[in-house]
N, C-alpha and C. Protein backbone atom coordinates (compact mmCIF):
# COMPACT_ATOMS: atom_id res chain seq x y z
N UNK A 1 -118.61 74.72 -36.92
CA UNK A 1 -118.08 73.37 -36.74
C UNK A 1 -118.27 72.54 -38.01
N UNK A 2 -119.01 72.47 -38.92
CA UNK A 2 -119.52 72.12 -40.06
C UNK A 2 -118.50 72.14 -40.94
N UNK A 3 -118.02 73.37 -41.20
CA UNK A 3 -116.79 73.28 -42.12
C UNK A 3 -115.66 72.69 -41.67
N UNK A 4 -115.48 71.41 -40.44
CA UNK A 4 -114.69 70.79 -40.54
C UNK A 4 -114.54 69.39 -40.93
N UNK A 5 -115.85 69.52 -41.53
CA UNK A 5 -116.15 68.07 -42.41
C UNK A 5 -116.05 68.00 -43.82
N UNK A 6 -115.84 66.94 -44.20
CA UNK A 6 -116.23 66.70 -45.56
C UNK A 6 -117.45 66.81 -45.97
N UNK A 7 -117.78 67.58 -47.24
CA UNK A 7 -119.54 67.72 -47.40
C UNK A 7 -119.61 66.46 -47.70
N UNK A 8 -121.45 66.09 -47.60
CA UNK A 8 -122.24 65.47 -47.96
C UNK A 8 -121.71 64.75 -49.42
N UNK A 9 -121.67 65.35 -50.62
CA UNK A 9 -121.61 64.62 -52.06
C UNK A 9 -119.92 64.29 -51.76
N UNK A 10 -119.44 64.46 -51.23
CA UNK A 10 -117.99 63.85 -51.06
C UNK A 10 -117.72 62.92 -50.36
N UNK A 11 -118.36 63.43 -49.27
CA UNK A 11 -118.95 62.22 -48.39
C UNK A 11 -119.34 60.36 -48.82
N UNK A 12 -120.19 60.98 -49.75
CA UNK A 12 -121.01 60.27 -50.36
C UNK A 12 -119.86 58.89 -51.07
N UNK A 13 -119.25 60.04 -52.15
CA UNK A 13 -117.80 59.34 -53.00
C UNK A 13 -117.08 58.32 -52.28
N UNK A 14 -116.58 58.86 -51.33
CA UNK A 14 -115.50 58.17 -50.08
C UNK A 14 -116.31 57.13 -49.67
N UNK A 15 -117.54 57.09 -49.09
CA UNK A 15 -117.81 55.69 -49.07
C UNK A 15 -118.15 54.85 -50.08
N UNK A 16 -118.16 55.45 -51.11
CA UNK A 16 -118.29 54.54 -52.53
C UNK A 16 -116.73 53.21 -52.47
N UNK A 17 -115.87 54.29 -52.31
CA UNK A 17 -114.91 53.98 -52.42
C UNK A 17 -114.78 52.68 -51.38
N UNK A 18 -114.96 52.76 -50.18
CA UNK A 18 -114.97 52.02 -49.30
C UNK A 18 -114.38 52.45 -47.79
N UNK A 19 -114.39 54.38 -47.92
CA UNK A 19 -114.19 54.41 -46.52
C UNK A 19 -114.99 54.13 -45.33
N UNK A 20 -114.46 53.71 -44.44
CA UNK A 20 -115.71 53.08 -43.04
C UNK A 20 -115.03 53.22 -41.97
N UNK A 21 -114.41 54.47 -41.51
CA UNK A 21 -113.51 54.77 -40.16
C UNK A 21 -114.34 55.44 -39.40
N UNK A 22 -114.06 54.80 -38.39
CA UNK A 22 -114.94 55.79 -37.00
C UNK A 22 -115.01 57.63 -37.05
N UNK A 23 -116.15 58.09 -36.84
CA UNK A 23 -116.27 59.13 -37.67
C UNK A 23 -116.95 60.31 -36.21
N UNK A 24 -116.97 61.44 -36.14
CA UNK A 24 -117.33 62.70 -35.17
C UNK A 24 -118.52 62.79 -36.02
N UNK A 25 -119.16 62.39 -36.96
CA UNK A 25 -120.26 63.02 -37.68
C UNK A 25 -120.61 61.99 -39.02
N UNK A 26 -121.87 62.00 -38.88
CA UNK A 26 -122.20 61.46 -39.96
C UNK A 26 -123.64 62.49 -40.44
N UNK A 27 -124.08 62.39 -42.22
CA UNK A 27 -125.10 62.84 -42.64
C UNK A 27 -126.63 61.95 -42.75
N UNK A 28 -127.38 62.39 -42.29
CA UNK A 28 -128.79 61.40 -42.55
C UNK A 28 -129.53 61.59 -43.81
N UNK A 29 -129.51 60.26 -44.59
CA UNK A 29 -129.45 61.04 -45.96
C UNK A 29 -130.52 59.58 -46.28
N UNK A 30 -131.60 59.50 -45.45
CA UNK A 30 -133.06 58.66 -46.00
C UNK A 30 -133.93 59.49 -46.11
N UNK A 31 -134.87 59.54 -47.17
CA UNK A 31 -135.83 60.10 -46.99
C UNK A 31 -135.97 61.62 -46.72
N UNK A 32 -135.17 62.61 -47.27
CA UNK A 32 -135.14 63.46 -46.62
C UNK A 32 -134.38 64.18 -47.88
N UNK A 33 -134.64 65.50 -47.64
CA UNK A 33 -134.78 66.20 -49.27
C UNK A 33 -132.81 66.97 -49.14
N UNK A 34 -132.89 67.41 -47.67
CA UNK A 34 -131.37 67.81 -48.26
C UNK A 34 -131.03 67.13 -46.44
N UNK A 35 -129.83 66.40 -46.79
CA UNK A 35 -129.44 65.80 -45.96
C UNK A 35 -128.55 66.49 -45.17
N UNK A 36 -128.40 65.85 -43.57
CA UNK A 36 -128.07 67.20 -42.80
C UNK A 36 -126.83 66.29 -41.69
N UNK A 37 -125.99 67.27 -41.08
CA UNK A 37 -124.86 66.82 -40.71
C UNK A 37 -125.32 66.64 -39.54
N UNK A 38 -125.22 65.28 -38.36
CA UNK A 38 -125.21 65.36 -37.08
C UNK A 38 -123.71 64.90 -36.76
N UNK A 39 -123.76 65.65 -35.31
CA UNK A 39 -122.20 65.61 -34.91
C UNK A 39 -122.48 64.94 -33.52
N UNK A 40 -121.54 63.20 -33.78
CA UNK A 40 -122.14 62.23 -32.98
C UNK A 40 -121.17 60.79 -33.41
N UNK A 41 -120.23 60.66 -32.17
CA UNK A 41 -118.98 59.66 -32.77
C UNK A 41 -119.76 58.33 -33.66
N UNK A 42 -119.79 57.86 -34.66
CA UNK A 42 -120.35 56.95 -35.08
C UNK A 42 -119.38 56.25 -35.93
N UNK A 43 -119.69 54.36 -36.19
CA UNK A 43 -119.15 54.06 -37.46
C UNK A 43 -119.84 53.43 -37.99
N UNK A 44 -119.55 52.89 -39.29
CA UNK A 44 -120.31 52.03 -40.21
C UNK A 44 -120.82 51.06 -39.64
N UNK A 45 -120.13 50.86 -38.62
CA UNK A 45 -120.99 48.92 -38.24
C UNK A 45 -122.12 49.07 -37.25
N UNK A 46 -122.23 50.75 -36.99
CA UNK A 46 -123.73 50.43 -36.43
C UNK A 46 -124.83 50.68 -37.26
N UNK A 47 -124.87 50.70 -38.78
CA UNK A 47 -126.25 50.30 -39.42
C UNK A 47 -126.90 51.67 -39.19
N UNK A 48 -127.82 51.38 -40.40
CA UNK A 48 -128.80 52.84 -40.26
C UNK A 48 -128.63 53.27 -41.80
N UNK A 49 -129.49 54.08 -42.06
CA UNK A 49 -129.51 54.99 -43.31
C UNK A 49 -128.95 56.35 -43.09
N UNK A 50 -127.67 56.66 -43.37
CA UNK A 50 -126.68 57.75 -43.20
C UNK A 50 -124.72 56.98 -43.37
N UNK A 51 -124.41 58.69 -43.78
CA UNK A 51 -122.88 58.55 -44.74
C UNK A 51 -122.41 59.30 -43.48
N UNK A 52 -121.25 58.14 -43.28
CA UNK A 52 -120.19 58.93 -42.65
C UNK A 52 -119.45 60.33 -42.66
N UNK A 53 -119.28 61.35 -42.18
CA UNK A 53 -118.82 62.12 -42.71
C UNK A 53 -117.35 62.69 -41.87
N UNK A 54 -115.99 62.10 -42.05
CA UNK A 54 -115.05 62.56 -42.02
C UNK A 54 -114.74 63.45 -41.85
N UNK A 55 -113.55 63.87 -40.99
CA UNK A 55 -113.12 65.47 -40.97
C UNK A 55 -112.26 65.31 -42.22
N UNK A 56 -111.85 66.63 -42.59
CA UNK A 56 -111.09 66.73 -43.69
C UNK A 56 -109.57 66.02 -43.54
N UNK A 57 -108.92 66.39 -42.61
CA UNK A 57 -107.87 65.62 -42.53
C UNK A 57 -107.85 63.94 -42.62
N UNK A 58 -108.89 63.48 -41.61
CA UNK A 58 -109.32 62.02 -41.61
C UNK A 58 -109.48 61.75 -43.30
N UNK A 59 -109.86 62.09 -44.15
CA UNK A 59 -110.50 62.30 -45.36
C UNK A 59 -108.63 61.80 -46.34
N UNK A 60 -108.48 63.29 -46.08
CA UNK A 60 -107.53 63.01 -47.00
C UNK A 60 -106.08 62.36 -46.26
N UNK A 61 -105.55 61.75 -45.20
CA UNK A 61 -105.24 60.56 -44.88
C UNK A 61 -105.76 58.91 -45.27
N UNK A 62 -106.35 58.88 -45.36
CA UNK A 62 -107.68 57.76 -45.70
C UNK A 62 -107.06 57.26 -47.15
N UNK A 63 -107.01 58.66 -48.03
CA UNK A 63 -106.88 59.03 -49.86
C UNK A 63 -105.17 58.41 -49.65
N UNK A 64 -104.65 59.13 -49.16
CA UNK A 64 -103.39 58.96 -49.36
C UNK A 64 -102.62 57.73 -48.69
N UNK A 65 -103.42 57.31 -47.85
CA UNK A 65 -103.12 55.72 -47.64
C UNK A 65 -103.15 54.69 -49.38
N UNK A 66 -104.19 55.08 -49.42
CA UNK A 66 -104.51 54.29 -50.83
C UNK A 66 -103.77 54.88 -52.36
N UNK A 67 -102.89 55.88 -52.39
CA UNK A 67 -102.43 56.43 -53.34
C UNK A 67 -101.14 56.74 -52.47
N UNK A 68 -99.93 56.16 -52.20
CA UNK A 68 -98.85 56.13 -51.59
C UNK A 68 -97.85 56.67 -52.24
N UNK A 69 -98.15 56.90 -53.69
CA UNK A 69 -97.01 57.88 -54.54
C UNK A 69 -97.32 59.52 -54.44
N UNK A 70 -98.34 59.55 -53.48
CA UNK A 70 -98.50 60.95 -53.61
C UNK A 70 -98.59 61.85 -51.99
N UNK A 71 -98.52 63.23 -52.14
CA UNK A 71 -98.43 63.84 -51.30
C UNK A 71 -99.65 65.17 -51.11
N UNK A 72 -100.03 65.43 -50.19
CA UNK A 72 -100.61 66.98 -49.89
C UNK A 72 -99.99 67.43 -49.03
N UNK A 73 -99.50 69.26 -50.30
CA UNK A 73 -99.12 70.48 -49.12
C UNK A 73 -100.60 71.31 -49.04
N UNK A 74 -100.44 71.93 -48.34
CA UNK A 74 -100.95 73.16 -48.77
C UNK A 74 -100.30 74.21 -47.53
N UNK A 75 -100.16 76.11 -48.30
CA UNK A 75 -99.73 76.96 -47.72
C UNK A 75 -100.72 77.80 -48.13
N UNK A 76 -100.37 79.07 -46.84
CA UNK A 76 -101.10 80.28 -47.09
C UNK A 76 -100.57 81.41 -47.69
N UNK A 77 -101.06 82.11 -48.50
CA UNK A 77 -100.35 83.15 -48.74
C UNK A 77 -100.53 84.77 -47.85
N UNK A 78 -99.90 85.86 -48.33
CA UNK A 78 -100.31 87.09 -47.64
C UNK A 78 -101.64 87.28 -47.50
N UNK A 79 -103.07 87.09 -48.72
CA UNK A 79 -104.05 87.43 -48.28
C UNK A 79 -104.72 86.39 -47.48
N UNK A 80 -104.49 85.66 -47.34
CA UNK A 80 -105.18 84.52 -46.34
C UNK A 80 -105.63 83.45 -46.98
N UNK A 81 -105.31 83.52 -48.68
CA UNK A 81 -105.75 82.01 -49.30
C UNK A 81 -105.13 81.00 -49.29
N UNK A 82 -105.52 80.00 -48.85
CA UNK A 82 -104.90 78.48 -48.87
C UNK A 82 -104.69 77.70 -50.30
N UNK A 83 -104.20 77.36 -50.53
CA UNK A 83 -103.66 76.72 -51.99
C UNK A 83 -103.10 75.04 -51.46
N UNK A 84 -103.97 74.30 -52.11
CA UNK A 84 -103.72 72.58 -51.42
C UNK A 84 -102.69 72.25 -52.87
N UNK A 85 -101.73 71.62 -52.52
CA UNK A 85 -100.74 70.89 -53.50
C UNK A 85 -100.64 69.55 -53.83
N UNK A 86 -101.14 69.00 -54.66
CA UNK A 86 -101.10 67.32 -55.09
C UNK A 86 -100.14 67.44 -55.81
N UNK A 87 -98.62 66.42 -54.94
CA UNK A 87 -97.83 66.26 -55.48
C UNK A 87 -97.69 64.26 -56.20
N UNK A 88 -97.17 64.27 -57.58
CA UNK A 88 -96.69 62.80 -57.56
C UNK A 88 -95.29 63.46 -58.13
N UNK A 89 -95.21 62.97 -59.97
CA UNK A 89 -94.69 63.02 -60.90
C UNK A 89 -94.75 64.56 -61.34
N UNK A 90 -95.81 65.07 -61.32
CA UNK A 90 -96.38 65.77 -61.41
C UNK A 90 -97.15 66.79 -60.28
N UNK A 91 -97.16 68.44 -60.74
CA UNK A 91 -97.93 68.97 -59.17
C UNK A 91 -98.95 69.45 -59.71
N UNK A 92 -100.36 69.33 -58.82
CA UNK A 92 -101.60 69.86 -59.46
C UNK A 92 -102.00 70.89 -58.16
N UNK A 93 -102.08 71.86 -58.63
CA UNK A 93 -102.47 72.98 -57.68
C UNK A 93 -103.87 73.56 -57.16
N UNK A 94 -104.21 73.29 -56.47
CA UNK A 94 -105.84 73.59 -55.70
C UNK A 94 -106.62 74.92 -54.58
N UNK A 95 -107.47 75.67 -55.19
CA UNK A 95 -107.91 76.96 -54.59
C UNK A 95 -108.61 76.21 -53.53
N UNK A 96 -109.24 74.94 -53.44
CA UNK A 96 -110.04 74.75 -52.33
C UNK A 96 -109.76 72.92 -51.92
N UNK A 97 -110.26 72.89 -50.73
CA UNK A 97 -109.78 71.22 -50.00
C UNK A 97 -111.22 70.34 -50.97
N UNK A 98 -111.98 71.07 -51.49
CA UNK A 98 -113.24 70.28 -51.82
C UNK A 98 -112.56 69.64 -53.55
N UNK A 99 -111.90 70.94 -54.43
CA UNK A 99 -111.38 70.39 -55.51
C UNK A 99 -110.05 69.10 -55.13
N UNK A 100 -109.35 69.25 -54.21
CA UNK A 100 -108.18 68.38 -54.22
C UNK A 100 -108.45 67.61 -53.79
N UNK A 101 -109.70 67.24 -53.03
CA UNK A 101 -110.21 66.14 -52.28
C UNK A 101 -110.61 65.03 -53.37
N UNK A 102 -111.07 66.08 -54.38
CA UNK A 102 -112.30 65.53 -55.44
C UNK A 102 -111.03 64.65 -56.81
N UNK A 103 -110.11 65.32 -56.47
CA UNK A 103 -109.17 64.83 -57.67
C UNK A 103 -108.28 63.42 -56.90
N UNK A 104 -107.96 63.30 -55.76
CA UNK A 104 -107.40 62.34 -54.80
C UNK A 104 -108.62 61.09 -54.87
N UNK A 105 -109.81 61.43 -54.96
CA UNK A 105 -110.85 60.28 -55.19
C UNK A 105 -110.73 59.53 -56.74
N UNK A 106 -111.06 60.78 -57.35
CA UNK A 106 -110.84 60.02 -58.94
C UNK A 106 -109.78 59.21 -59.34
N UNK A 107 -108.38 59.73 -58.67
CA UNK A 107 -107.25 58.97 -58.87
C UNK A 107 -107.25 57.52 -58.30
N UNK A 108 -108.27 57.25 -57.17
CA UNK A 108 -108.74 56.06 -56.60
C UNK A 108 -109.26 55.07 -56.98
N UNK A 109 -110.37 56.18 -58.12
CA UNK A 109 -110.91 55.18 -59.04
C UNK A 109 -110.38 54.90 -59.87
N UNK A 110 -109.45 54.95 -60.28
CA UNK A 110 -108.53 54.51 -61.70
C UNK A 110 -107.99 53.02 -61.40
């Protein structure tokens, strides 16, 4: 069930940014050496020391609200690898949801 979240250090980013949507999971990340996923509807406005943690789709909906010139595909091929597509002007091609996630943030910060 875990891998249907956004990790932790991405996690982390996205609320930098200012995501705060009602969430299936958040990480507890006080005091505590490696922070750990509980799965438990929560949002930002109930307070506490812990990062929301998004499903991936929630995640990159969220991104692409805020970057409206752009698009994500992604397809599978014969051996079973997924390849995520950031389309604008330009297409940037991705082996994993953690790199295209990570490039949809930076473009945020610009």
């Amino acid at each position: 069930m875990e891998k249907e979240f956004v990790p932790y250090v991405l996690s982390k980013q996205i609320k930098q940014l200012g995501f705060n949507e009602e969430c299936f999971g958040y990480y507890v990340d006080v005091e505590v050496a490696n922070p750990f996923l509980v799965i438990n509807r929560i949002s930002d406005t109930q307070g506490g020391y812990f990062t929301l943690a998004p499903l991936w789709q929630q995640a990159f909906s969220w991104c692409l609200k805020k970057l409206e010139d752009y698009n994500v595909t992604y397809w599978c091929d014969e051996s079973g690898h997924i390849t995520y597509s950031l389309i604008d002007d330009c297409e940037y091609d991705f082996n994993s949801k953690e790199e295209c996630l990570n490039k949809l943030l930076k473009l945020i910060k610009l």
